[in-house]
Protein backbone atom coordinates (compact mmCIF):
# COMPACT_ATOMS: atom_id res chain seq x y z
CA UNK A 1 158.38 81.32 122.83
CA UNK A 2 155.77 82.80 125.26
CA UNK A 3 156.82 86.45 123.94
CA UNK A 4 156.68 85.42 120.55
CA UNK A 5 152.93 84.09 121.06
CA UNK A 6 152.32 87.31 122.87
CA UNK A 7 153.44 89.28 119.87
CA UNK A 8 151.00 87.08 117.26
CA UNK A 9 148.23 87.37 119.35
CA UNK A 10 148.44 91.12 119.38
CA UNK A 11 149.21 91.69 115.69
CA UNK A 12 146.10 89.11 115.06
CA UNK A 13 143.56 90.80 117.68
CA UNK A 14 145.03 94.50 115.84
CA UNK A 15 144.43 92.76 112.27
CA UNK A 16 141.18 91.76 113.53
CA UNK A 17 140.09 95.49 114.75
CA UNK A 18 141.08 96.84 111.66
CA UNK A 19 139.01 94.73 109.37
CA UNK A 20 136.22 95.06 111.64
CA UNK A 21 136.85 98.77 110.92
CA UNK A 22 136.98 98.87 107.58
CA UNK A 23 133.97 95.76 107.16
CA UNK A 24 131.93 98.00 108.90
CA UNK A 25 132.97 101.02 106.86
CA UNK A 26 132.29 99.02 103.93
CA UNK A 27 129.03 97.60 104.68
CA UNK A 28 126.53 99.77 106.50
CA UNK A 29 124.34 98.47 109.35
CA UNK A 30 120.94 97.40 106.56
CA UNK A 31 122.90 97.09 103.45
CA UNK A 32 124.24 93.78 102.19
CA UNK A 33 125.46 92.54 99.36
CA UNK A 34 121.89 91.89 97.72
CA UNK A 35 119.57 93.84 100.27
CA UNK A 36 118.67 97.27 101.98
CA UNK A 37 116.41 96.89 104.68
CA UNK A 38 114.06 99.78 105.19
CA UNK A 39 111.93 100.61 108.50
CA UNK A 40 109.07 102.37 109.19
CA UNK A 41 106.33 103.15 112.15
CA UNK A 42 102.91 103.73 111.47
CA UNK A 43 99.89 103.61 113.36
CA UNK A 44 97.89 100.25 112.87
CA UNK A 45 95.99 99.80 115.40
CA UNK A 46 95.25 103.21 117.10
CA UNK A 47 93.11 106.67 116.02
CA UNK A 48 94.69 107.04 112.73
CA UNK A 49 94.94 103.36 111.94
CA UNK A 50 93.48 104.31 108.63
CA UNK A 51 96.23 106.32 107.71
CA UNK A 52 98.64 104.18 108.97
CA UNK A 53 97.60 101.02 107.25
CA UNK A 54 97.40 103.32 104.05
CA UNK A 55 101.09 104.86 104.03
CA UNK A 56 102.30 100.60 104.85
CA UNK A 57 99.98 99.70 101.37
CA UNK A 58 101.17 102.64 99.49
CA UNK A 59 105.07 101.42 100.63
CA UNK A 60 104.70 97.99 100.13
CA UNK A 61 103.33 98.93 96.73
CA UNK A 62 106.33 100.62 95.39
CA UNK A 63 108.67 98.43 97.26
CA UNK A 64 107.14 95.29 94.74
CA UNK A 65 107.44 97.51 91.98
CA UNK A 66 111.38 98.07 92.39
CA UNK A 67 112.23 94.84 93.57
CA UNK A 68 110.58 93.21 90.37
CA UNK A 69 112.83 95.90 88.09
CA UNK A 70 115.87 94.26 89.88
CA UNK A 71 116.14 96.68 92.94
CA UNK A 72 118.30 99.52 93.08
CA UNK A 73 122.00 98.62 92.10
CA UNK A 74 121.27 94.93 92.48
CA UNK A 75 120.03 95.20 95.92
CA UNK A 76 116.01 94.52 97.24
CA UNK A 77 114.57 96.06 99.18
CA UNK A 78 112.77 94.31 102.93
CA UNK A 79 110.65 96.82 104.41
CA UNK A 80 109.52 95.95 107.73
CA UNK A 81 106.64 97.94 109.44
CA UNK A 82 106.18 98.69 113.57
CA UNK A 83 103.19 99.60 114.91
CA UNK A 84 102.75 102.51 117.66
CA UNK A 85 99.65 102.68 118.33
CA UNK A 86 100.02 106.73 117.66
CA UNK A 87 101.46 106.56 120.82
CA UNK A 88 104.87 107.94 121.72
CA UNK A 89 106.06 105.64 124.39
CA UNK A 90 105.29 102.84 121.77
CA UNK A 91 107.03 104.32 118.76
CA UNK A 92 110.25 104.82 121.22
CA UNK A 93 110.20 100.79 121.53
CA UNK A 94 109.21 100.26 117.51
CA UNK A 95 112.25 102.81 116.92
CA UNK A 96 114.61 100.55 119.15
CA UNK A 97 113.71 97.12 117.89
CA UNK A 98 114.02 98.62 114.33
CA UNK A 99 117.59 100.43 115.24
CA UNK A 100 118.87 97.80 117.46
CA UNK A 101 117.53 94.09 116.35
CA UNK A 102 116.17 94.29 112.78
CA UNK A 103 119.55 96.50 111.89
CA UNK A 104 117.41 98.73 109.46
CA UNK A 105 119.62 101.17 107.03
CA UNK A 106 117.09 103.96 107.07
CA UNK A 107 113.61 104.93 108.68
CA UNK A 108 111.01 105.86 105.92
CA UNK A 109 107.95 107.45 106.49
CA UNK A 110 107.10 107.34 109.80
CA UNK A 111 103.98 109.07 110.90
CA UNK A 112 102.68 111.40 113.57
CA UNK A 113 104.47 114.50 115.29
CA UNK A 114 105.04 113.44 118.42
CA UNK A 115 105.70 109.91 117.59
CA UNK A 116 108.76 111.21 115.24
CA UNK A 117 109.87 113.80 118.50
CA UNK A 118 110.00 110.58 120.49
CA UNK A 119 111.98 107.99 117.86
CA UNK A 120 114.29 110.02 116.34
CA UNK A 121 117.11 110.30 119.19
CA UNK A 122 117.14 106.54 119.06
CA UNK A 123 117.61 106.39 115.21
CA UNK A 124 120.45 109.29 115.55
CA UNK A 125 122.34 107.74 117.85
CA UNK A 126 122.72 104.68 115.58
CA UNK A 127 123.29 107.27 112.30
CA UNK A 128 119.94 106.12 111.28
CA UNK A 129 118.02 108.80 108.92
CA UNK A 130 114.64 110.14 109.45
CA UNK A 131 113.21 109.95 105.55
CA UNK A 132 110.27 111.50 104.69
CA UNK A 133 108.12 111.12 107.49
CA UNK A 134 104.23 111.61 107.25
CA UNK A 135 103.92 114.87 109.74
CA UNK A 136 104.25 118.50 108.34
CA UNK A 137 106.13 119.41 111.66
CA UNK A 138 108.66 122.03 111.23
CA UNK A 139 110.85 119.63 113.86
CA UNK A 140 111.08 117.18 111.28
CA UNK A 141 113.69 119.61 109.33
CA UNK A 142 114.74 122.35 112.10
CA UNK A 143 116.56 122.47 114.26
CA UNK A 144 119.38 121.21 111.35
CA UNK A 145 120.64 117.81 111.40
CA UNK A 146 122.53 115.98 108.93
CA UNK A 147 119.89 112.62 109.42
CA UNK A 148 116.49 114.87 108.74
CA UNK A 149 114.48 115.07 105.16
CA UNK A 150 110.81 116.30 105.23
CA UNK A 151 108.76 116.69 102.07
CA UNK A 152 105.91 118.28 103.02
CA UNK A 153 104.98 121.91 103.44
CA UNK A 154 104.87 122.65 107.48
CA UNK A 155 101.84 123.12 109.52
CA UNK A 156 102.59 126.19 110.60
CA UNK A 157 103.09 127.52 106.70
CA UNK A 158 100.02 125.44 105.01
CA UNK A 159 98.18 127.61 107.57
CA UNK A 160 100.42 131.02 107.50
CA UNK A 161 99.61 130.83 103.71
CA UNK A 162 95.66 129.62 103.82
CA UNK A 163 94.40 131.71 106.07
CA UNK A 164 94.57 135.43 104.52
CA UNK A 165 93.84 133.71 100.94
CA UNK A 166 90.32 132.51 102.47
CA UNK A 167 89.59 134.64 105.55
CA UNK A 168 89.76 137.35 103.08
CA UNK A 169 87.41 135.32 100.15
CA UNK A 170 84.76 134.40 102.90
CA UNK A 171 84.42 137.78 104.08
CA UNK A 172 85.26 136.11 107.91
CA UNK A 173 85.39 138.49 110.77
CA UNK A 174 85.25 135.84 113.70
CA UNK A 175 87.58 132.98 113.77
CA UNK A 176 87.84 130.05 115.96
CA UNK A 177 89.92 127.52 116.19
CA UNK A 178 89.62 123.88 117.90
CA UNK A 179 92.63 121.56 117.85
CA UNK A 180 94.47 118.71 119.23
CA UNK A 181 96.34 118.97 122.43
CA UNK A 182 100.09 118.41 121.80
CA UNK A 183 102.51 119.24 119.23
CA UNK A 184 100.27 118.45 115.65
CA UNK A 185 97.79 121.06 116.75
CA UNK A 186 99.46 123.74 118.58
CA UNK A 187 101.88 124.15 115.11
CA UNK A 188 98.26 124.62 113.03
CA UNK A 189 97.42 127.14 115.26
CA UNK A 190 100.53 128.85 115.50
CA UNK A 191 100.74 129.08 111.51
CA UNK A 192 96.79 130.20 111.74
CA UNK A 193 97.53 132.71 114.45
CA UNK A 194 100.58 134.21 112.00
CA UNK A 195 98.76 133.88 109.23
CA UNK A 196 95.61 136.23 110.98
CA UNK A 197 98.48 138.54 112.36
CA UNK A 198 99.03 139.54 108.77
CA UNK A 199 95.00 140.75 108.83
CA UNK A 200 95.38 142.42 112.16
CA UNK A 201 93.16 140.00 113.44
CA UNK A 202 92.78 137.20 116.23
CA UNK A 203 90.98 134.04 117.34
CA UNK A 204 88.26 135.21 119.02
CA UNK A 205 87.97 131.48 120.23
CA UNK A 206 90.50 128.66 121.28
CA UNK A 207 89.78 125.27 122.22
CA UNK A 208 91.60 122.14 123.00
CA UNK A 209 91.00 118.62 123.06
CA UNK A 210 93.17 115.31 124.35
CA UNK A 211 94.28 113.04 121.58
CA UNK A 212 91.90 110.37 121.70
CA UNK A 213 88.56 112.12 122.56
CA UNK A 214 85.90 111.54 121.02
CA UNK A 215 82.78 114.21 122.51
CA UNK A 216 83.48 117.47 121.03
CA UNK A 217 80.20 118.90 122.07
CA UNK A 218 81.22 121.32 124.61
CA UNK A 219 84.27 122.96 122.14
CA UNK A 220 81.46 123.21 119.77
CA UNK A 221 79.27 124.95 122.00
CA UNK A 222 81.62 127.17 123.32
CA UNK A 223 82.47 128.12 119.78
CA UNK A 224 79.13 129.13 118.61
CA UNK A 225 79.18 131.20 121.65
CA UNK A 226 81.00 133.04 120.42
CA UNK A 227 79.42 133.81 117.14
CA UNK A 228 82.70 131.90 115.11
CA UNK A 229 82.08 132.26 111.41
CA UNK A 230 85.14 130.68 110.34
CA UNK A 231 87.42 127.55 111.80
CA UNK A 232 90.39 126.50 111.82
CA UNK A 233 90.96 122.76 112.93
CA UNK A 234 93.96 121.46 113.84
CA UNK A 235 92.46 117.35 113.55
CA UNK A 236 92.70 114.57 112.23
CA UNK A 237 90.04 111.61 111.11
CA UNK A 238 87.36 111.28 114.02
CA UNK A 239 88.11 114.58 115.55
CA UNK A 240 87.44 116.91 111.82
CA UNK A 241 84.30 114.42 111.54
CA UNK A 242 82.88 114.98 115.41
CA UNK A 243 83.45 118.01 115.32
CA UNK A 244 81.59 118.80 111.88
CA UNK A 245 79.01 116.53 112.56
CA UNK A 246 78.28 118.52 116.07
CA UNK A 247 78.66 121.63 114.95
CA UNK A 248 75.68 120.63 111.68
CA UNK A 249 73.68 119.54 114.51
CA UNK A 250 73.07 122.35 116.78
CA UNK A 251 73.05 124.57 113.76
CA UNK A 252 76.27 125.86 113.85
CA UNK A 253 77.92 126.67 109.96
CA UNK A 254 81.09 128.55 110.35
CA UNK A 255 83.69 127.88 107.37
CA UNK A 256 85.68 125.15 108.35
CA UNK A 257 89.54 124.49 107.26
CA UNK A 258 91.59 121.86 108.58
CA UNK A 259 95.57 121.32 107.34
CA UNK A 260 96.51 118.31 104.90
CA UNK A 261 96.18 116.19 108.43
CA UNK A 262 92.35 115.98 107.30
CA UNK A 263 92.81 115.98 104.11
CA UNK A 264 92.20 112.21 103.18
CA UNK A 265 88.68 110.62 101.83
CA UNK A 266 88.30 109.00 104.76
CA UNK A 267 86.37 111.86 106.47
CA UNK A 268 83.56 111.71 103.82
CA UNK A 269 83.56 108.27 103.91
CA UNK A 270 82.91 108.20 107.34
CA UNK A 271 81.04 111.36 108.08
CA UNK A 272 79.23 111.42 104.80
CA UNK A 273 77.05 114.30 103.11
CA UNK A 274 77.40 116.36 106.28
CA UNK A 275 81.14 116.76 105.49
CA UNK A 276 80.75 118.71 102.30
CA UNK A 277 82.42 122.66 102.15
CA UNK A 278 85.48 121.51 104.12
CA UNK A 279 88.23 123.16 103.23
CA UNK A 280 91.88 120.82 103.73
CA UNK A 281 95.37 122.44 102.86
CA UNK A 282 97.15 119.36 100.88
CA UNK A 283 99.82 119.10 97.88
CA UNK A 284 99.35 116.02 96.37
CA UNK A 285 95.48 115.13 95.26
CA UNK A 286 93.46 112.29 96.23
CA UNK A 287 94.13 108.93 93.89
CA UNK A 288 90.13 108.11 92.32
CA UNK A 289 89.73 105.10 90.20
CA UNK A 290 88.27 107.24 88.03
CA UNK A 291 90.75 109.79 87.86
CA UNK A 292 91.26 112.46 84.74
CA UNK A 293 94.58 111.44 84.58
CA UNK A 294 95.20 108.22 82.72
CA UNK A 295 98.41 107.38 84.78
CA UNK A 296 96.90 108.49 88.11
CA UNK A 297 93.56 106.08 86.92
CA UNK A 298 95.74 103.29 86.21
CA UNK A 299 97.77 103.53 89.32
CA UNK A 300 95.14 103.65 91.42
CA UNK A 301 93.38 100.18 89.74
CA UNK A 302 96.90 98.68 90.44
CA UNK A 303 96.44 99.61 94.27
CA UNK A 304 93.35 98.71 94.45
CA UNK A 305 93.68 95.44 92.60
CA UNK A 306 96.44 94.54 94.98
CA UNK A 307 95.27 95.68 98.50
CA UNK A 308 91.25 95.34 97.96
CA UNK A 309 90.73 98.92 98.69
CA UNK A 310 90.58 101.89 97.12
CA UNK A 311 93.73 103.60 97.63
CA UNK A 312 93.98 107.32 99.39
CA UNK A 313 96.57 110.66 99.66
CA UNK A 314 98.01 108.81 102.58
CA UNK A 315 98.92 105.64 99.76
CA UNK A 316 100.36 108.42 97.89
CA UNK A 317 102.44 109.46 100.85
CA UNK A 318 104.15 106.42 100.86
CA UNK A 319 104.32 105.24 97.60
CA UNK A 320 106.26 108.68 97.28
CA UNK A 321 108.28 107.85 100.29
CA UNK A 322 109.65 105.43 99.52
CA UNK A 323 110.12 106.24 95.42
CA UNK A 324 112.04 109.52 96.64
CA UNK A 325 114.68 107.18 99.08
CA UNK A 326 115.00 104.83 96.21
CA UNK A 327 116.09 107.41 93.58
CA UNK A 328 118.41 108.66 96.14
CA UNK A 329 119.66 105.41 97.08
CA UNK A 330 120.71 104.36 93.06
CA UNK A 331 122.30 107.87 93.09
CA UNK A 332 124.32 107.15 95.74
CA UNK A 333 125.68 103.79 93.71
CA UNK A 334 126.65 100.91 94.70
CA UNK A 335 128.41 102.03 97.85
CA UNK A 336 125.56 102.78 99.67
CA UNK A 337 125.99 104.11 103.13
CA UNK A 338 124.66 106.69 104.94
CA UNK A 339 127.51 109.40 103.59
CA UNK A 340 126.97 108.55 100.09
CA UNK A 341 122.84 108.49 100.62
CA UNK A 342 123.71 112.14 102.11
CA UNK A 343 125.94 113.63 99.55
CA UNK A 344 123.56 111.96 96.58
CA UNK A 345 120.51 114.25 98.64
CA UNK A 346 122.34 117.53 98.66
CA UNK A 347 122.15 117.72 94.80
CA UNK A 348 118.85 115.75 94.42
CA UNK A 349 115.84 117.75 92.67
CA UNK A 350 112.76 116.22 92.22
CA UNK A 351 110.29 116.96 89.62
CA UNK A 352 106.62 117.42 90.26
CA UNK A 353 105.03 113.64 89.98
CA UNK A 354 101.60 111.96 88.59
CA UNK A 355 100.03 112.95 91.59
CA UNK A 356 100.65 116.75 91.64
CA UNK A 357 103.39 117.13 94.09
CA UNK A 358 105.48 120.76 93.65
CA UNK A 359 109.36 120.43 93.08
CA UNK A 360 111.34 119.62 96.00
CA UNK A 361 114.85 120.74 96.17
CA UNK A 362 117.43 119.27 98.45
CA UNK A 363 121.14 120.71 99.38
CA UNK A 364 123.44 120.33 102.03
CA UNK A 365 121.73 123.11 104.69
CA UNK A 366 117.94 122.49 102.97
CA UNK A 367 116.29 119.54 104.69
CA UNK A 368 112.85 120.98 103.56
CA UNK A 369 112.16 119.56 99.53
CA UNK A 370 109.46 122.06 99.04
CA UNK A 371 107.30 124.80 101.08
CA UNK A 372 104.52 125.17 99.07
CA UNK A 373 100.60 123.70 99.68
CA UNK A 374 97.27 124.70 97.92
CA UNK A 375 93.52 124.27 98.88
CA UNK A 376 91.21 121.26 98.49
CA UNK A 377 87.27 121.42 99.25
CA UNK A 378 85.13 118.46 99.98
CA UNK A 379 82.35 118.78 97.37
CA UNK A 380 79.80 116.01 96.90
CA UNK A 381 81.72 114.02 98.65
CA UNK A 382 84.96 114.59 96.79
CA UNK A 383 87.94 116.54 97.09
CA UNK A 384 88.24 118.86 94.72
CA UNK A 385 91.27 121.05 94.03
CA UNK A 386 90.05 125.00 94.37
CA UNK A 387 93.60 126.99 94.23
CA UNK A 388 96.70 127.00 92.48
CA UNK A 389 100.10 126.02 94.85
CA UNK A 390 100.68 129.22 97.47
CA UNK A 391 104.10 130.57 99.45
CA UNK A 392 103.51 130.99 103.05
């Protein structure tokens, strides 16, 4: 009798495993029967709080929008937003509550360089997939990994492509460059140090700053010591503005471009008439209420109507975001799991949008959708598009 309860408890603890197995092959960690719950980190509370609290509006946005056209093969969509501070350490812990306690499906969107660097060995090791996050890193898509998808034109290549087209148009023969201290930076300067290679030229200038500061006078000196008539800067918000607004004051007027990180209407807002002749590498264009484009104008009412604000390129960001992981998702059906999201990605091509955006292509060894930026000048305090799309 003892042997024979042996035996059942064995074949029921086996039966057990197995549907265990196949309930968890079934059902993905964040998909349900009627839900897919999406993550994403952004910065709300630290130096690019504005663009953080953008991308979550822009998200949130088109998350309302497909979940009020039914959701995507019958399931809604829960987005649920960490805060890091733009701090590493702090998107590590985000990254692990998100992985480990909320049980998210996917990670959408998540900004900053070194805040990705940081999270995504956490995600990976739960087969979690970085989607589309807001940093033009190059380690966003290389080295390969099955979990990685970037849609933006790199760093390095916005400013490999830029910097011969206006070097060349400005009639520069000293360049500078003043940029961040950590990953962000060092890939704009690496792309604007390529891009000057093709020239046979150099920075005749280089200087650094911690993330964070806020005194730029003495790279700004040091700069116009040098008799710099054109820089590049590899900033963001307060750093493109403080370093503008410094250089206007002691008299210094070198060309200035900065990469699609300064790109955002933020930096007229804030640094106002002083900001004009900037020059920002971008893809898609600023939303304005008043926008040329009907759709674009009426879009950016709807944001605005909604969040009390007018709405930004960083909205657009992740509006797109998540628009591009929901077209994947209903192409993957209504098995959804990370294998089917995959497989529905290597064959997904996506046209150019409302906003502007080039084509992005997808395939099984292409986690780059598109490689392509053009140039945007701040002129009476609006962006304005100067240049068609340009190959690196």
């Amino acid at each position: 009798m003892k042997t024979l309860m042996r035996t059942l408890m064995t074949t029921s603890l086996a039966l057990a495993a197995v549907s265990a197995l196949a309930q968890s092959k079934t059902t993905p960690q964040g998909v349900s029967k009627n839900e897919i719950v999406v993550g994403s980190i952004q910065d709300l509370s630290g130096p690019i709080a504005g663009f953080g609290k953008q991308v979550r509006n822009g998200m949130l946005l088109r998350v309302d929008e497909i979940n009020e056209q039914g959701g995507i093969n019958g399931r809604t969509l829960r987005l649920i937003v960490e805060d890091s501070a733009y701090d590493p350490k702090k998107a590590v812990l985000a990254a692990q509550k998100l992985v480990n306690q909320d049980k998210i499906f996917i990670m959408v969107g998540h900004i900053g360089t070194a805040q990705n660097n940081a999270a995504m060995p956490v995600q990976f090791e739960k087969n979690v997939i970085n989607f589309y996050p807001i940093t033009a890193a190059r380690e966003m898509y290389e080295p390969f990994n099955r979990l990685k998808y970037s849609f933006a034109a790199t760093y390095y290549d916005q400013m490999r492509g830029a910097i011969p087209k206006l070097v060349k148009e400005k009639s520069a023969k000293k360049v500078c460059t003043m940029y961040q201290d950590d990953e962000f930076g060092l890939e704009v300067v690496r792309g604007a140090e390529a891009g000057l290679k093709t020239m046979g030229m150099e920075f005749v200038e280089k200087t650094s700053y911690k993330r964070g500061a806020t005194d730029f006078s003495s790279q700004v000196a040091r700069m116009k010591a040098a008799g710099c008539d054109f820089v590049v800067l590899g900033t963001i918000i307060r750093e493109t503005i403080g370093a503008i607004a410094e250089s206007r004051k002691t008299g210094f007027n070198p060309n200035f471009l900065g990469s699609s990180a300064s790109y955002t209407d933020l930096i007229h807002k804030l640094g106002g008439k002083s900001m004009d002749g900037l020059y920002a590498t971008m893809t898609v264009a600023n939303p304005y209420l008043d926008d040329a484009s009907k759709a674009v104008s009426f879009w950016a009412n709807k944001y605005k109507t909604k969040f009390n604000e007018d709405p930004t390129v960083f909205s657009v960001y992740g509006y797109g975001a998540i628009d591009a992981f929901a077209a994947g998702a209903a192409k993957a059906g209504p098995a959804l799991s990370t294998d089917s999201f995959i497989k529905a990605m290597d064959t997904m091509i996506f046209a150019p949008d409302m906003f502007g955006s080039a084509p992005a292509i997808f395939t099984s060894t292409k986690r780059l959708g598109s490689d392509v930026s053009r140039l945007s000048q701040l002129q009476d305090s609006r962006w304005k598009v100067v240049s068609e799309y340009f190959k690196p």
